[in-house]
Structures are given as C-alpha cells and as structure tokens.
N, C-alpha and C. Protein backbone atom coordinates (compact mmCIF):
# COMPACT_ATOMS: atom_id res chain seq x y z
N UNK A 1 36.39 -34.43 -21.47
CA UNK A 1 37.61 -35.11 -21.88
C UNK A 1 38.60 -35.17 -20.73
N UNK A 2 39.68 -36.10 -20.69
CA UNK A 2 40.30 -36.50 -19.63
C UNK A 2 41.51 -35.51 -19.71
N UNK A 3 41.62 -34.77 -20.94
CA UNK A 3 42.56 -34.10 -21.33
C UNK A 3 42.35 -32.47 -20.51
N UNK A 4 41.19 -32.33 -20.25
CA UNK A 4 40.44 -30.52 -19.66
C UNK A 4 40.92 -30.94 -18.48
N UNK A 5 40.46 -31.64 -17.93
CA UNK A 5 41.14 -32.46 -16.29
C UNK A 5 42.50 -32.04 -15.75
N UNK A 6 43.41 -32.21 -16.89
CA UNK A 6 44.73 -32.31 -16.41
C UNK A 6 45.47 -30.92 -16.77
N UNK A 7 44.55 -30.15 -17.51
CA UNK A 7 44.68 -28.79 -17.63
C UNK A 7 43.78 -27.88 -16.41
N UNK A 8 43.67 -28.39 -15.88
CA UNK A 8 42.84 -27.57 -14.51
C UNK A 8 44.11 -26.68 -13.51
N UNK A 9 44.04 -26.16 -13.22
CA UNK A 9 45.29 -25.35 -12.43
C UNK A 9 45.80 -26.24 -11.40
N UNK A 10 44.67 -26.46 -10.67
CA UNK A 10 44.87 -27.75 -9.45
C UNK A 10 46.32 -28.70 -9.94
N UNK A 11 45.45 -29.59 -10.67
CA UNK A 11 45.77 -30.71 -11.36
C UNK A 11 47.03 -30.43 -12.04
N UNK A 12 47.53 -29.23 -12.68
CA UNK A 12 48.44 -29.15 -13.21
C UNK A 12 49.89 -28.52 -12.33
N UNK A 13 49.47 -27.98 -11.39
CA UNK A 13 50.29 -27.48 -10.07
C UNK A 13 50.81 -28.73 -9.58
N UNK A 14 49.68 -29.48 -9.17
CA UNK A 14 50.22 -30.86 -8.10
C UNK A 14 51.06 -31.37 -9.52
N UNK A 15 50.69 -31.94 -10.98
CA UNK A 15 52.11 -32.81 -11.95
C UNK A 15 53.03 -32.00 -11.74
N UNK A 16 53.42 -30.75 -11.98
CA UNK A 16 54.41 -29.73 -12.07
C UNK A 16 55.71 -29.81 -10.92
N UNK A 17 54.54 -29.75 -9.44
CA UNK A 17 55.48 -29.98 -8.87
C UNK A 17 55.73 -31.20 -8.24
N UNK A 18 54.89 -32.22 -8.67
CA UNK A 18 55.73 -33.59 -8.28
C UNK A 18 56.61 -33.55 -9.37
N UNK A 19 57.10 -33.59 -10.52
CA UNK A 19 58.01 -33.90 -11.29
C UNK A 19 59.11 -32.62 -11.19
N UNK A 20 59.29 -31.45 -10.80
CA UNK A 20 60.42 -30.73 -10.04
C UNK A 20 60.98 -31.54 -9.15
N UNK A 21 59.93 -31.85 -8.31
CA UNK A 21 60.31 -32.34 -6.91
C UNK A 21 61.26 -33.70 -6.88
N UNK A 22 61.19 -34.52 -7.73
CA UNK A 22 61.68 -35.78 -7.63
C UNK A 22 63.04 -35.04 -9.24
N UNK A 23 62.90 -34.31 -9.78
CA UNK A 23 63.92 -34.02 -10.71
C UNK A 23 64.90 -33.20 -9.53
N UNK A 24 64.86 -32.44 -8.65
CA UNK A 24 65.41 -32.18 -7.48
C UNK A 24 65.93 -33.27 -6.61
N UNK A 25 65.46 -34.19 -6.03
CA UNK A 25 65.92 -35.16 -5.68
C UNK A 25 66.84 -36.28 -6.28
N UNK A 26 66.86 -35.94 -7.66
CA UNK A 26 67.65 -36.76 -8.20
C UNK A 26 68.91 -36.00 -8.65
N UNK A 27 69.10 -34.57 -8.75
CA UNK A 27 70.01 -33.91 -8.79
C UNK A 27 70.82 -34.05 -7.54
N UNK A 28 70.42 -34.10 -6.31
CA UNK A 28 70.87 -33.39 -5.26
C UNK A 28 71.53 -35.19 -4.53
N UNK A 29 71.15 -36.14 -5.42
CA UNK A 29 71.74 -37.47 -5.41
C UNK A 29 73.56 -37.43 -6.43
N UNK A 30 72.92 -36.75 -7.00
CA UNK A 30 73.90 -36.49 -8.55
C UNK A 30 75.27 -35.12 -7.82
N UNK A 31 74.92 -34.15 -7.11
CA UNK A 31 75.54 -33.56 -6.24
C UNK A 31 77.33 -33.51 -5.85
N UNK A 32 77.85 -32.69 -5.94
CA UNK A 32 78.89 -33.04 -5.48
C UNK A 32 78.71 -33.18 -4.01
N UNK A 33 79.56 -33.80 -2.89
CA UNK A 33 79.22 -33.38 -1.45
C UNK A 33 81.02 -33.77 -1.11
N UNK A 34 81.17 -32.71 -0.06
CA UNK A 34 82.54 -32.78 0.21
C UNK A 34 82.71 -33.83 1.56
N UNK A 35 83.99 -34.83 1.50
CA UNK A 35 83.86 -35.77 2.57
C UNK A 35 84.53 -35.17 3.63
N UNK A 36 85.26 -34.09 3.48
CA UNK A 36 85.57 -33.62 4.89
C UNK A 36 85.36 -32.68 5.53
N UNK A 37 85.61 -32.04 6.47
CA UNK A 37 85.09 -30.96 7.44
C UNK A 37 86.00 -30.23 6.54
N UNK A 38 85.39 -28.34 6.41
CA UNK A 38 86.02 -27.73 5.77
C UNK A 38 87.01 -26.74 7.49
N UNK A 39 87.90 -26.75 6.94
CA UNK A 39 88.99 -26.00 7.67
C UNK A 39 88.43 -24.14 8.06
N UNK A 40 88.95 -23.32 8.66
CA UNK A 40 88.52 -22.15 9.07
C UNK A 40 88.94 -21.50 7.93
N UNK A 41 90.48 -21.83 7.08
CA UNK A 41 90.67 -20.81 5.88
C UNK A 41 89.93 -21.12 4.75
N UNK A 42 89.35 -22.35 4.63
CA UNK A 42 88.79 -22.14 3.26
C UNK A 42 87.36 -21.84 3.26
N UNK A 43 86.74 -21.09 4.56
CA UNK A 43 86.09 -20.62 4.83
C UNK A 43 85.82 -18.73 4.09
N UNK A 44 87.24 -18.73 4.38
CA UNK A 44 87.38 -17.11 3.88
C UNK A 44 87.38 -16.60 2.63
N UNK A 45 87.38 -15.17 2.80
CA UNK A 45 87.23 -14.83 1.08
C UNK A 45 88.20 -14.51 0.76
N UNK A 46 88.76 -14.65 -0.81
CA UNK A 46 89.89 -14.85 -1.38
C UNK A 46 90.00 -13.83 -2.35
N UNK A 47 91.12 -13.26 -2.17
CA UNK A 47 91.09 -11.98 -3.35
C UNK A 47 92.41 -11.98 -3.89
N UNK A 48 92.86 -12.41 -5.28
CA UNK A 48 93.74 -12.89 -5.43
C UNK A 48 94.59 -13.02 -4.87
N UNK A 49 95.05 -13.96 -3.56
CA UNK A 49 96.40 -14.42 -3.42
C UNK A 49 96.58 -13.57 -2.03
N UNK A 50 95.42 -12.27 -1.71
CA UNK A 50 95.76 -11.64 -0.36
C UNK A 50 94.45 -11.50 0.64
N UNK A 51 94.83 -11.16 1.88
CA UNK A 51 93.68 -11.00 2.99
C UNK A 51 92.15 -10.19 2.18
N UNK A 52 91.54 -10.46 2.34
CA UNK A 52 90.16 -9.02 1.84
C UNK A 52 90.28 -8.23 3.22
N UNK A 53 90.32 -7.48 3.01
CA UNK A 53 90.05 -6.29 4.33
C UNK A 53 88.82 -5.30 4.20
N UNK A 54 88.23 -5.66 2.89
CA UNK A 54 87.10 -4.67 2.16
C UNK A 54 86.25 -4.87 2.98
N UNK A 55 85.36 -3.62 3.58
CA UNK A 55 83.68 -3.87 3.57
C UNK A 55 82.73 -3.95 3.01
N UNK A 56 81.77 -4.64 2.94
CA UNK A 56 80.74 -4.93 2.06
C UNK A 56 80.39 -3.39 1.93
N UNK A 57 79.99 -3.24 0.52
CA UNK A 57 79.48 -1.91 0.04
C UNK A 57 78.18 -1.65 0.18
N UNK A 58 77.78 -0.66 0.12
CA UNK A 58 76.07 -0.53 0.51
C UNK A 58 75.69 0.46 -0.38
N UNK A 59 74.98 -0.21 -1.81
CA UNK A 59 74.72 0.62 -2.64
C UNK A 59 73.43 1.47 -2.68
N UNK A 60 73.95 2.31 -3.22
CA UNK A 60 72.96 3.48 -3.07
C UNK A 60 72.01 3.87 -4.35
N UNK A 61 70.91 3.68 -3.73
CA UNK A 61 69.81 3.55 -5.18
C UNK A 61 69.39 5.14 -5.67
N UNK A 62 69.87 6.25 -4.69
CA UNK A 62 69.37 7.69 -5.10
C UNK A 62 69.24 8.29 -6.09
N UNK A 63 70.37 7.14 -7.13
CA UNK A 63 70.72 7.84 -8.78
C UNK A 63 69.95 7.05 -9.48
N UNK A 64 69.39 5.62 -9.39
CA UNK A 64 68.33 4.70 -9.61
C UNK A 64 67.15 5.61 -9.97
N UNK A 65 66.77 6.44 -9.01
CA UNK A 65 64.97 6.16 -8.88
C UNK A 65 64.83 7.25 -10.02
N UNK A 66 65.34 8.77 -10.03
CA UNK A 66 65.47 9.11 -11.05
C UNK A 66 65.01 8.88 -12.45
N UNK A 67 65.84 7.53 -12.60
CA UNK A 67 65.28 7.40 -13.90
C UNK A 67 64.73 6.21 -14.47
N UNK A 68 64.31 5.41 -13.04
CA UNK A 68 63.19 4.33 -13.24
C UNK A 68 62.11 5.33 -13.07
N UNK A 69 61.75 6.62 -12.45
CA UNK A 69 60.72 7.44 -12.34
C UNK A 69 60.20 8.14 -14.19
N UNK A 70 61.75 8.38 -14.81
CA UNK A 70 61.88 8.89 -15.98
C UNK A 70 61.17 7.81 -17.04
N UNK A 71 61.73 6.51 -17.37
CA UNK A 71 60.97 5.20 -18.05
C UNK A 71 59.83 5.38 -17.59
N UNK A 72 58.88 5.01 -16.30
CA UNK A 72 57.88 4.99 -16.19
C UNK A 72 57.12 5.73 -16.32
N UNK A 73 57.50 7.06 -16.68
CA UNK A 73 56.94 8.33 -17.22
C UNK A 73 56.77 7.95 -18.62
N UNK A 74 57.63 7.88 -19.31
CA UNK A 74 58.02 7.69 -20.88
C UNK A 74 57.03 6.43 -21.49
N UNK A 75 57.51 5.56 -20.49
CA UNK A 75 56.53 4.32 -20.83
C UNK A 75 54.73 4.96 -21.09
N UNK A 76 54.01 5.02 -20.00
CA UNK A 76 52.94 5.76 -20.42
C UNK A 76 52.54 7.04 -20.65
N UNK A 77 53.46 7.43 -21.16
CA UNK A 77 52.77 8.77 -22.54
C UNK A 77 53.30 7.87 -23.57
N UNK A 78 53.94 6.62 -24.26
CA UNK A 78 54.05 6.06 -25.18
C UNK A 78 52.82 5.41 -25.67
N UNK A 79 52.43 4.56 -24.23
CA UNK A 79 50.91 4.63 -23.66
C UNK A 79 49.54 4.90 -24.36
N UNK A 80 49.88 6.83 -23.68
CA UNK A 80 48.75 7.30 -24.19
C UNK A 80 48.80 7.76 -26.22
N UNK A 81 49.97 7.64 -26.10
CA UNK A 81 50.23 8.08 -27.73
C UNK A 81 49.59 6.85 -28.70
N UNK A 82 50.09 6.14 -28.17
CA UNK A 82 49.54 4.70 -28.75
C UNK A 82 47.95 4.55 -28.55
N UNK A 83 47.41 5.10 -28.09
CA UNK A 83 45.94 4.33 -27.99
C UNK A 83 44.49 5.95 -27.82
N UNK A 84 45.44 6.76 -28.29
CA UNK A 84 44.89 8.07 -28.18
C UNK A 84 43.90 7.79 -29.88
N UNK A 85 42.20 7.98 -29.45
CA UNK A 85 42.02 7.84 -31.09
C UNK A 85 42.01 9.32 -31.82
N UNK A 86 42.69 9.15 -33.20
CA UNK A 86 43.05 11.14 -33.41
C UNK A 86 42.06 11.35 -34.23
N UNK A 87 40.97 10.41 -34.51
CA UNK A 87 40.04 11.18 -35.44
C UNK A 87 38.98 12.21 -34.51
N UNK A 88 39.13 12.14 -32.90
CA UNK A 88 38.29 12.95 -32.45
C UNK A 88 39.36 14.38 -31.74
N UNK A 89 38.79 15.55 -32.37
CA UNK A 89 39.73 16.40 -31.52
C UNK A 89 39.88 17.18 -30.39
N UNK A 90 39.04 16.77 -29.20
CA UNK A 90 39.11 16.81 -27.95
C UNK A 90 40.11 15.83 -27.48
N UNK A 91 40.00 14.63 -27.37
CA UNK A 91 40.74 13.36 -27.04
C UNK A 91 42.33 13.65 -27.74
N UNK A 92 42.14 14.46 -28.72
CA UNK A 92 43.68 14.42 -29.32
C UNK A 92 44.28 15.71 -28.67
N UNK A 93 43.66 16.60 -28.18
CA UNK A 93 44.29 17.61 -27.43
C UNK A 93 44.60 17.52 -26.19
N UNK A 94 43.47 16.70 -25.51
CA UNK A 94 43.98 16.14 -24.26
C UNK A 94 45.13 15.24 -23.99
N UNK A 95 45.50 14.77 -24.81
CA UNK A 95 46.40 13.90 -25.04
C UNK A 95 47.40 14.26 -25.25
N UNK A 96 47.70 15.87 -26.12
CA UNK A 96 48.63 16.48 -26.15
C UNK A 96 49.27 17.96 -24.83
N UNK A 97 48.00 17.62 -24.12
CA UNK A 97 48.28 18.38 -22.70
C UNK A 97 48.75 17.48 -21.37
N UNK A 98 48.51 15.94 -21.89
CA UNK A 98 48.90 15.10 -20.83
C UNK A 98 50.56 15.18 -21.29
N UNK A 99 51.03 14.98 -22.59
CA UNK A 99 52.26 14.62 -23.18
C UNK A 99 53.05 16.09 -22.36
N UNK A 100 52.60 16.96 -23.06
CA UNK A 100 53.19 18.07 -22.30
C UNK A 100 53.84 18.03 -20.79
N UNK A 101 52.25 18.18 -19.91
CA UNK A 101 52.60 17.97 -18.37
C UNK A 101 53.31 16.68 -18.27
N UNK A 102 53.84 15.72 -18.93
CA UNK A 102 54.64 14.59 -18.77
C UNK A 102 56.02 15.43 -19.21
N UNK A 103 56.52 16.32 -20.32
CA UNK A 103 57.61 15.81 -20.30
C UNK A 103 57.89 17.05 -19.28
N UNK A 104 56.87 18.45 -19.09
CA UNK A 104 57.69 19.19 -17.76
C UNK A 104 57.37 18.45 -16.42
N UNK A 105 57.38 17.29 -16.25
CA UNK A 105 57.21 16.58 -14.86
C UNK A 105 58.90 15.88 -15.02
N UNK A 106 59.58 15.35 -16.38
CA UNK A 106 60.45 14.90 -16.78
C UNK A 106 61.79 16.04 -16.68
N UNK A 107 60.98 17.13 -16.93
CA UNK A 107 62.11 18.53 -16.35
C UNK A 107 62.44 18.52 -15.45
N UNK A 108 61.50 18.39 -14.58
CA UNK A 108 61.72 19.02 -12.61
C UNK A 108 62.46 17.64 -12.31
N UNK A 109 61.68 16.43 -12.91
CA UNK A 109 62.37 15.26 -11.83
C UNK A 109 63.90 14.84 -12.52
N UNK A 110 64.11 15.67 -13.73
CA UNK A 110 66.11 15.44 -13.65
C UNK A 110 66.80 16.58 -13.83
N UNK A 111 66.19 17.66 -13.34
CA UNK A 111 66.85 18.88 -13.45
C UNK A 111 67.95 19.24 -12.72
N UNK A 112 69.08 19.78 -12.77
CA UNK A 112 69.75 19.98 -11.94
C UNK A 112 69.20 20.73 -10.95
N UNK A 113 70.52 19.67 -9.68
CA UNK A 113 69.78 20.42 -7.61
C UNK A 113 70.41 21.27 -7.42
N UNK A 114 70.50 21.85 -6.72
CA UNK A 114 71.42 22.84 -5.88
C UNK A 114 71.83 24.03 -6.71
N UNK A 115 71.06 24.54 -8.00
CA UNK A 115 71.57 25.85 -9.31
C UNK A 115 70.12 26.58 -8.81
C-alpha cells in the first residue's frame, strides 16, 4: 500500500521536515525586523530604571545531585517492588535485602557532613 511507504522513517523525516522548513520560512517572512541600527544603550541590560552592575551568577549544582541521586534511588526500588514476583520466597527476600541496602545507601548519601 502507498500508505506503508509514507510511514517509512525515511519518507516520513524528509515530509516532516520539508513542511517545518517552509512553515519556518513563512514565519520568519511574518517576523518583526527592526529598520534601524540599534544604538549602544539599547543594547544594555535594564533593571528597572538603573545601571545592572550584577555579575552573572554561577550556580551551583552540589545541593542538586544529592537528591537527583536520592529519586534515582527511590525510583528503582519502586522498580524492584513493582515487578518483584512474591509468590516465590527467595526472590521476595532478595528483594527485601536490595530495599534495605537502598534505603541505608539513602542514609549515607543525605546524612549530615561534618557531625
């Protein structure tokens, strides 16, 4: 069918992005565009009504990883809880020694430093 054709990845990549491509081109027709040269002040950054003197901040992810480490912990022992089968009871004990060593891995990695 002519229809499997145009579902092929190929085939459907190249429609996809010819019709972005020309929906882009017709936006960027549609566009505002400014007719004059912009000046050196309206170049600058504006903070209500005074100079910025701020430096760009440089954030610090150290308090981040913590507890994207903590979710991704949590996430799979939800995981293994979910798909643990309990009618056998080896597999269900193991499962309850992984949960364990998960949540004292969840101890050490937010425990307080420096006590």
């Amino acid at each position: 069918m002519p229809r499997d054709f145009l579902l092929s990845p190929a085939v459907a990549f190249t429609i996809l992005f010819v019709v972005i491509f020309f929906t882009a081109l017709l936006f960027s027709r549609l566009s505002f565009r400014r007719k004059t040269a912009q000046s050196a002040d309206e170049k600058k950054a504006y903070s209500c009504g005074e100079e910025f003197t701020g430096h760009m901040i440089q954030p610090d992810y150290s308090q981040f990883f913590p507890f994207a480490f903590f979710f991704t912990i949590l996430h799979v022992v939800a995981l293994v809880i979910a798909t643990v089968p309990i009618e056998s009871v080896n597999t269900f004990t193991i499962a309850l020694f992984y949960i364990m060593g998960a949540v004292t891995g969840l101890f050490v990695l937010l425990g307080k430093k420096g006590e």
